[in-house]
C-alpha atoms as a PDB file:
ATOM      1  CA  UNK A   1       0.000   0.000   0.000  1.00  0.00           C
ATOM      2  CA  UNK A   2       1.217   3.563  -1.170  1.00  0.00           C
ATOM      3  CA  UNK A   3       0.936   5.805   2.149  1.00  0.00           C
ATOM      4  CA  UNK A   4       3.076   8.579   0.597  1.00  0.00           C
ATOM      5  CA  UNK A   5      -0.174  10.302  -0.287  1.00  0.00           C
ATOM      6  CA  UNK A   6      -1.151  10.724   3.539  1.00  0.00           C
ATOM      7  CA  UNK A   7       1.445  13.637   3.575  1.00  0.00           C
ATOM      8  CA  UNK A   8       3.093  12.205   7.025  1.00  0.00           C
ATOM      9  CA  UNK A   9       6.736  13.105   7.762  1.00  0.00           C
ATOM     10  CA  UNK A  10       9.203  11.315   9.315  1.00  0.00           C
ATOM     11  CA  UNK A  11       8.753  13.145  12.608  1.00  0.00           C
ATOM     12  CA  UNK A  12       4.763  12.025  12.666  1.00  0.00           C
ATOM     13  CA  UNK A  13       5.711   8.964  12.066  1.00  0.00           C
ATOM     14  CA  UNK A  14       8.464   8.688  15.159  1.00  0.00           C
ATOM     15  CA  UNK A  15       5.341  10.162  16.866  1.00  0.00           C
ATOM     16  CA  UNK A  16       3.095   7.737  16.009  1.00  0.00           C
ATOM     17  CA  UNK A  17       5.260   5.010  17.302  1.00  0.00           C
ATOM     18  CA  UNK A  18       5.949   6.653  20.555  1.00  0.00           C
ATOM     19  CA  UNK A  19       2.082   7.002  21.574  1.00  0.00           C
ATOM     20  CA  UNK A  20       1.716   3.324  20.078  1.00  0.00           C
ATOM     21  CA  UNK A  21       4.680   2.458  22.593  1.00  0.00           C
ATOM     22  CA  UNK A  22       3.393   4.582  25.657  1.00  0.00           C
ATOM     23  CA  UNK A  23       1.317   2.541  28.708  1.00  0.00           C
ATOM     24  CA  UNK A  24      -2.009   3.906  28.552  1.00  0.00           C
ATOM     25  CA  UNK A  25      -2.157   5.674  32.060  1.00  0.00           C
ATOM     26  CA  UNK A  26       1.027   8.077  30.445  1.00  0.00           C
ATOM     27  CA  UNK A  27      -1.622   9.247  28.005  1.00  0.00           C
ATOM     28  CA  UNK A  28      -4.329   9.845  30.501  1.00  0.00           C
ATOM     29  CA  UNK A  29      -4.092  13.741  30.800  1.00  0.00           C
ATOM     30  CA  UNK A  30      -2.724  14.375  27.554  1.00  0.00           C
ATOM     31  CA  UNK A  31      -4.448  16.325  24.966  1.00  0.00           C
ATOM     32  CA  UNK A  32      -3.647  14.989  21.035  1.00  0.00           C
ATOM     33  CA  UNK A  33      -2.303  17.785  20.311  1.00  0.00           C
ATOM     34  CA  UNK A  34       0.960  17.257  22.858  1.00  0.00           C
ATOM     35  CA  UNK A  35       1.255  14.268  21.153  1.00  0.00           C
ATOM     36  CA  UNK A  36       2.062  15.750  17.327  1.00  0.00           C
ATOM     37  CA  UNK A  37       3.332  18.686  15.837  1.00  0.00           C
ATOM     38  CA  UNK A  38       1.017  21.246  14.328  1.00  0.00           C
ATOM     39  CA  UNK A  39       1.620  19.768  10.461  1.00  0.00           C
ATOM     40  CA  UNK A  40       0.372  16.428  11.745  1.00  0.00           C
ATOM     41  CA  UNK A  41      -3.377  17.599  12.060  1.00  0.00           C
ATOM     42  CA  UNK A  42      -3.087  18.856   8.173  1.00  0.00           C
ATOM     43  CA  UNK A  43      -2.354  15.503   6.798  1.00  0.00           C
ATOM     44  CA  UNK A  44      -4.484  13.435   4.986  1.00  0.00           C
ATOM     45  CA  UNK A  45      -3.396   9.989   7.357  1.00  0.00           C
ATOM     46  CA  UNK A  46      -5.185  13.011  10.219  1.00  0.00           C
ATOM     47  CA  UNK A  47      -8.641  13.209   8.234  1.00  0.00           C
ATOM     48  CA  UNK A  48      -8.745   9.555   7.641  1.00  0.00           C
ATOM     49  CA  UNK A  49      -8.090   8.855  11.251  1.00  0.00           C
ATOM     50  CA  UNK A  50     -10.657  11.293  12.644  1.00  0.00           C
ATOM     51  CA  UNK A  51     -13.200  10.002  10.474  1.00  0.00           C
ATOM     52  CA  UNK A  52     -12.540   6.521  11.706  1.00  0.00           C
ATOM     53  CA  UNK A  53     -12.812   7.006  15.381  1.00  0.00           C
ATOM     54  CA  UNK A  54     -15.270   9.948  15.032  1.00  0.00           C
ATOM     55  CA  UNK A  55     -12.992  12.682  16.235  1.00  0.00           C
ATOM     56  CA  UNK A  56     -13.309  15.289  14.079  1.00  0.00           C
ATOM     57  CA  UNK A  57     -11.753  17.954  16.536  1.00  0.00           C
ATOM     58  CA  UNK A  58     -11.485  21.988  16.132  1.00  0.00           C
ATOM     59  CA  UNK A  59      -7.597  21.979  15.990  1.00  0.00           C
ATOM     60  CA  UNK A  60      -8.306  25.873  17.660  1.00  0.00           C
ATOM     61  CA  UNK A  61     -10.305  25.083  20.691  1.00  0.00           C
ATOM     62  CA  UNK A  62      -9.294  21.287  20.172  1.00  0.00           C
ATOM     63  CA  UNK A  63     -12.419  20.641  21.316  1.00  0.00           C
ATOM     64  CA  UNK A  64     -13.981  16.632  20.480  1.00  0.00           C
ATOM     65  CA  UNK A  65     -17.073  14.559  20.425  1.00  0.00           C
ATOM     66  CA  UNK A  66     -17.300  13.978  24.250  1.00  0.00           C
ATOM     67  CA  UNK A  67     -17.239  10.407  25.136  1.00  0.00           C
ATOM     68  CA  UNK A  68     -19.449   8.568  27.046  1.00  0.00           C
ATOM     69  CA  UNK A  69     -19.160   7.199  30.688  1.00  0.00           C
ATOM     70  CA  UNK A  70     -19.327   3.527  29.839  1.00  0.00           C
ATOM     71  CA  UNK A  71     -19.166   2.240  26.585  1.00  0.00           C
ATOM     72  CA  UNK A  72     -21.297   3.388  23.254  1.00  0.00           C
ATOM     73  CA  UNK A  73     -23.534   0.083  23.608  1.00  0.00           C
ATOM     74  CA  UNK A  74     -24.089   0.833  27.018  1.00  0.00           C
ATOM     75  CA  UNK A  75     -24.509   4.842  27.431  1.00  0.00           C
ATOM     76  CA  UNK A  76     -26.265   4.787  23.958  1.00  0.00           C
ATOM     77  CA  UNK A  77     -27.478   1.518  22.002  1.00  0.00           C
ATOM     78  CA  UNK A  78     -29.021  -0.263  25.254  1.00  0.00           C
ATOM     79  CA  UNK A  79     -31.450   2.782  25.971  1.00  0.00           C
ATOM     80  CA  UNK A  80     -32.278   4.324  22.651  1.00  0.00           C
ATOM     81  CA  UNK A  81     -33.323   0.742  21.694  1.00  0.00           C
ATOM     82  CA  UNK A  82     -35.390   0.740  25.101  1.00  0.00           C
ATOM     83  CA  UNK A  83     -37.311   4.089  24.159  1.00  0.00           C
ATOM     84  CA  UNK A  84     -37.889   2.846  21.110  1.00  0.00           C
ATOM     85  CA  UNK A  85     -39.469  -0.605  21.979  1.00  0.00           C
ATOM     86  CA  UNK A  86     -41.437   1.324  24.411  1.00  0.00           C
ATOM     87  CA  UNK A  87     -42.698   3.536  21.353  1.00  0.00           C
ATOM     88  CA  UNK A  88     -43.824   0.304  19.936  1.00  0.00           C
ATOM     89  CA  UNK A  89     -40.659  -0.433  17.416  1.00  0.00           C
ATOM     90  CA  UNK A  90     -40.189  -4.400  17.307  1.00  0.00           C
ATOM     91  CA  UNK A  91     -36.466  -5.623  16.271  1.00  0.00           C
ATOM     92  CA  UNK A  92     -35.454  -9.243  15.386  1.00  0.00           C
ATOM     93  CA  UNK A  93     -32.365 -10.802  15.886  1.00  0.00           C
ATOM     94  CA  UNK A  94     -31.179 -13.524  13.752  1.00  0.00           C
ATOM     95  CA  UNK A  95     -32.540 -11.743  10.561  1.00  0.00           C
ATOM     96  CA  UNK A  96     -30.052 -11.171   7.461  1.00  0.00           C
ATOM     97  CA  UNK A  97     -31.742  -8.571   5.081  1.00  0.00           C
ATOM     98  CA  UNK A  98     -30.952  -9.661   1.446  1.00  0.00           C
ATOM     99  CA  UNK A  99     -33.254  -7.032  -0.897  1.00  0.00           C
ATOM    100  CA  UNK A 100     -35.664  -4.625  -0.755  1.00  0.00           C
ATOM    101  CA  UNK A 101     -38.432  -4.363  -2.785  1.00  0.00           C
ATOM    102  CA  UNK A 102     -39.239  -0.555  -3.645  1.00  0.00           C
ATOM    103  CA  UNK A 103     -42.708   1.472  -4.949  1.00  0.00           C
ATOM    104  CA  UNK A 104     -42.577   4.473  -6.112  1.00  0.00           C
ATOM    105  CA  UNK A 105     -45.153   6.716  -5.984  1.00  0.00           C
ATOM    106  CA  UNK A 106     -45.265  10.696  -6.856  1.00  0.00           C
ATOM    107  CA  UNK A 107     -41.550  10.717  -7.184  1.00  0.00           C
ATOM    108  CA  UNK A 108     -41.311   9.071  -3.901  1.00  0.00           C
ATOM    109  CA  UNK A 109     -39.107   5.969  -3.807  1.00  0.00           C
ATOM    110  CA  UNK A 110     -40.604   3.708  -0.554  1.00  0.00           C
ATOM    111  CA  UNK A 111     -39.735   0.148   0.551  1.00  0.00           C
ATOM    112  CA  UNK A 112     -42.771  -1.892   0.345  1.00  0.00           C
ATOM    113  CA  UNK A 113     -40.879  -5.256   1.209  1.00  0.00           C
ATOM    114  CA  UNK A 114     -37.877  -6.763   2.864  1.00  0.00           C
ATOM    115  CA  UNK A 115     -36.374 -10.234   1.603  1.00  0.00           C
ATOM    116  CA  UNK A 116     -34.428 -11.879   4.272  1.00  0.00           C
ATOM    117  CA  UNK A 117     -33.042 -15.014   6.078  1.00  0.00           C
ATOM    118  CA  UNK A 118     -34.922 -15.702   9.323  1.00  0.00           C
ATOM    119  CA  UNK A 119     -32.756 -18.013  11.340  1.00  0.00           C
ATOM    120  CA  UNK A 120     -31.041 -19.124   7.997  1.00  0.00           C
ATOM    121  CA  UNK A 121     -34.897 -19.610   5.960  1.00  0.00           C
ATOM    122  CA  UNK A 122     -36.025 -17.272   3.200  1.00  0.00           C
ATOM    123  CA  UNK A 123     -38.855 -15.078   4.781  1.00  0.00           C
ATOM    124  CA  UNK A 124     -40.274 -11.926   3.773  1.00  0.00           C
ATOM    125  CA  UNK A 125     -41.654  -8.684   5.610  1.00  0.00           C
ATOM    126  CA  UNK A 126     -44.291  -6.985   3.745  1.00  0.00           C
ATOM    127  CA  UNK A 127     -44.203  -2.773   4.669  1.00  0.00           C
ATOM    128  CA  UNK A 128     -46.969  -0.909   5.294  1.00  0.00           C
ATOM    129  CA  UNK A 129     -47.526   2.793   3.930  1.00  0.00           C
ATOM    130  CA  UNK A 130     -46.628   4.177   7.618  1.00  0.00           C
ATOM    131  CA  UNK A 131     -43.880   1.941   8.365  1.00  0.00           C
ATOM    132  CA  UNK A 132     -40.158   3.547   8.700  1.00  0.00           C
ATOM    133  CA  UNK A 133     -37.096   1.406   7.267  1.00  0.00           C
ATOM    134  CA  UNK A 134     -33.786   2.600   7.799  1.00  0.00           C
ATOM    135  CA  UNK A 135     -31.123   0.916   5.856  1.00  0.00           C
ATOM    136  CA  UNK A 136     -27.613   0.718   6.755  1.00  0.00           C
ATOM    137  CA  UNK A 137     -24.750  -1.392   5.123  1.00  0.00           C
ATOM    138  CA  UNK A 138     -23.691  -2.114   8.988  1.00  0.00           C
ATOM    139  CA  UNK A 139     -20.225  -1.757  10.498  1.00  0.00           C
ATOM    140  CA  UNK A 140     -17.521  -0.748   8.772  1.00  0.00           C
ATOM    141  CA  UNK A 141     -15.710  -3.494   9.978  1.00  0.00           C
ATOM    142  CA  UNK A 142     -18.046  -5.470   7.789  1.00  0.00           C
ATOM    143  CA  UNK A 143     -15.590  -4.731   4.691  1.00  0.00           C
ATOM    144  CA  UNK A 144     -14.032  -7.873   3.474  1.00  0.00           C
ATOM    145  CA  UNK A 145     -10.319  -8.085   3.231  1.00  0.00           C
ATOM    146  CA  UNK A 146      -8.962  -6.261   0.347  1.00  0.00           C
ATOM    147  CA  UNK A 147      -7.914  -9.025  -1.287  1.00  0.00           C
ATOM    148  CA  UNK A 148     -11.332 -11.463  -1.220  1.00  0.00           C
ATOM    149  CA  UNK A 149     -13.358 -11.245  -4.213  1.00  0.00           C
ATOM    150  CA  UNK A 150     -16.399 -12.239  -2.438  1.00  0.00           C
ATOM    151  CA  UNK A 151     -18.766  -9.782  -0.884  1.00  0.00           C
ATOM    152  CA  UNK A 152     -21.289 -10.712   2.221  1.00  0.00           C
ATOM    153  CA  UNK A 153     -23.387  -9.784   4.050  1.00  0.00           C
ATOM    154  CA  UNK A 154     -24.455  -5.966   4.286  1.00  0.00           C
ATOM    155  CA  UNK A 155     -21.698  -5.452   1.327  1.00  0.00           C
ATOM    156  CA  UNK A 156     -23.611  -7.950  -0.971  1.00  0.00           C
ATOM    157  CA  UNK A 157     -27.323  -6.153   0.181  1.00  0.00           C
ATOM    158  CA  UNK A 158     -25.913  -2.857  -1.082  1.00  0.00           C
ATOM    159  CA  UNK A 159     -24.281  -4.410  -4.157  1.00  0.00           C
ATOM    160  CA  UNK A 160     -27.959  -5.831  -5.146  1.00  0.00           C
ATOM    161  CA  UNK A 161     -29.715  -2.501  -4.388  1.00  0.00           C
ATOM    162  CA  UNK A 162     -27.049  -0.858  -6.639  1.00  0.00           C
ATOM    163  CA  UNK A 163     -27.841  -3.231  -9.650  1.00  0.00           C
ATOM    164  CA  UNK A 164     -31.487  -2.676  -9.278  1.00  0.00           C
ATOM    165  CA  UNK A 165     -31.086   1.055  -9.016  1.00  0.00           C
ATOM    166  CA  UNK A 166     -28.455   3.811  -9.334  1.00  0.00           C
ATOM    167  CA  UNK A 167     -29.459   6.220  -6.359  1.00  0.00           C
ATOM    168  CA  UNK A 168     -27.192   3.521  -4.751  1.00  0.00           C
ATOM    169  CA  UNK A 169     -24.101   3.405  -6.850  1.00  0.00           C
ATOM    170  CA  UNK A 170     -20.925   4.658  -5.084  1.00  0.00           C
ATOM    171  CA  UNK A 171     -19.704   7.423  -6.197  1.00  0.00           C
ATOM    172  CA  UNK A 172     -16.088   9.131  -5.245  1.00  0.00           C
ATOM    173  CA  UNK A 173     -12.751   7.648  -3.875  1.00  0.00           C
ATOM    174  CA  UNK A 174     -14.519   4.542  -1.974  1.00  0.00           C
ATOM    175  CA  UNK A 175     -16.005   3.327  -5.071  1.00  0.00           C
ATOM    176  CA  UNK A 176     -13.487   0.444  -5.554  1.00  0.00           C
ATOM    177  CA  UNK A 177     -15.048  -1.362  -2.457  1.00  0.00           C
ATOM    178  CA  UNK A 178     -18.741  -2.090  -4.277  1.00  0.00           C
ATOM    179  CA  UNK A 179     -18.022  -1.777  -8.025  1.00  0.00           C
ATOM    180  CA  UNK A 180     -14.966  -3.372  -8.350  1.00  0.00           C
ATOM    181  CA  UNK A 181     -16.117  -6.499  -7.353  1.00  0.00           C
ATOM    182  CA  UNK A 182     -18.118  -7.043 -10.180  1.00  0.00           C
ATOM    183  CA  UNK A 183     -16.094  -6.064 -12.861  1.00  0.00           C
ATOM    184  CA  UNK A 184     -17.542  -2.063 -13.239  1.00  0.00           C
ATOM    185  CA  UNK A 185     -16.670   0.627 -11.987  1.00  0.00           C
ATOM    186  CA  UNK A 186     -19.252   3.955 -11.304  1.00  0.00           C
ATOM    187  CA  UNK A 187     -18.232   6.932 -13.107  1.00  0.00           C
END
């Protein structure tokens, strides 16, 4: 992999190492920004790693997302699924979406039915008009290795939903990861 485009110099890079080699409880009290010279937070390899962890802090103030007390599932997942189950929203667990079925309707686009595996079986959900789906392509720690030619999963969902319709094409400098695979590429 070519990293020369992340615009790191050799002195972010002996950084990096030495806050990969410090104990955690050194780092406690530190701020990132005694742990890198200024040019480090104008690099490319410093957007990429915000995004990744969610950082996105104003180098000025260098203010962050605050974290949580515990951890995400706990301070946000467990309750926000709570409220919503108390506001009458049912989730199922051991359900692999594999297509969606749209109508469209006054230049609306709405999904009118899910394909899936229940417990490994085809099933399918029908929608109603007042139902809400929400569609994600998961974690994205679902990628496959860069190397695999297969695609599962939420990867293979979207890759479906893309052949059926173009609103879900990738577009831009991730579009390797769902067009590649089959032999296209988005333009």
């Amino acid at each position: 992999m070519d990293l020369s485009s992340w615009g790191l110099r050799n002195a972010d890079r002996a950084d990096l190492i030495r806050l990969m080699l410090q104990a955690e409880d050194a780092l406690d009290a530190k701020r990132i920004d005694e742990c890198f010279e200024l040019g480090f937070f104008a690099t490319k390899f410093w957007l990429m790693w915000c995004s990744m962890f969610g950082l996105f802090p104003d180098l000025e103030t260098m203010q962050t997302i605050r974290s949580t007390r515990y951890s995400g599932y706990d301070s946000i997942a467990r309750p926000l699924v709570r409220w919503l189950e108390e506001q009458g929203v049912r989730f199922e667990t051991g359900v692999q979406v594999t297509d969606l079925q749209f109508a469209s309707s006054n230049g609306t686009k709405a999904v009118r039915r899910i394909s899936c595996l229940r417990d490994g079986r085809p099933s399918e959900i029908e929608v109603g008009e007042s139902d809400l789906v929400i569609v994600t392509i998961g974690s994205m720690s679902s990628v496959p290795a860069v190397k695999t030619e297969t695609v599962g999963g939420s990867w293979a969902l979207w890759k479906r939903l893309a052949e059926k319709d173009r609103a879900f094409v990738v577009r831009g400098p991730s579009a390797g990861m769902s067009n590649r695979r089959n032999g296209s590429r988005s333009q």
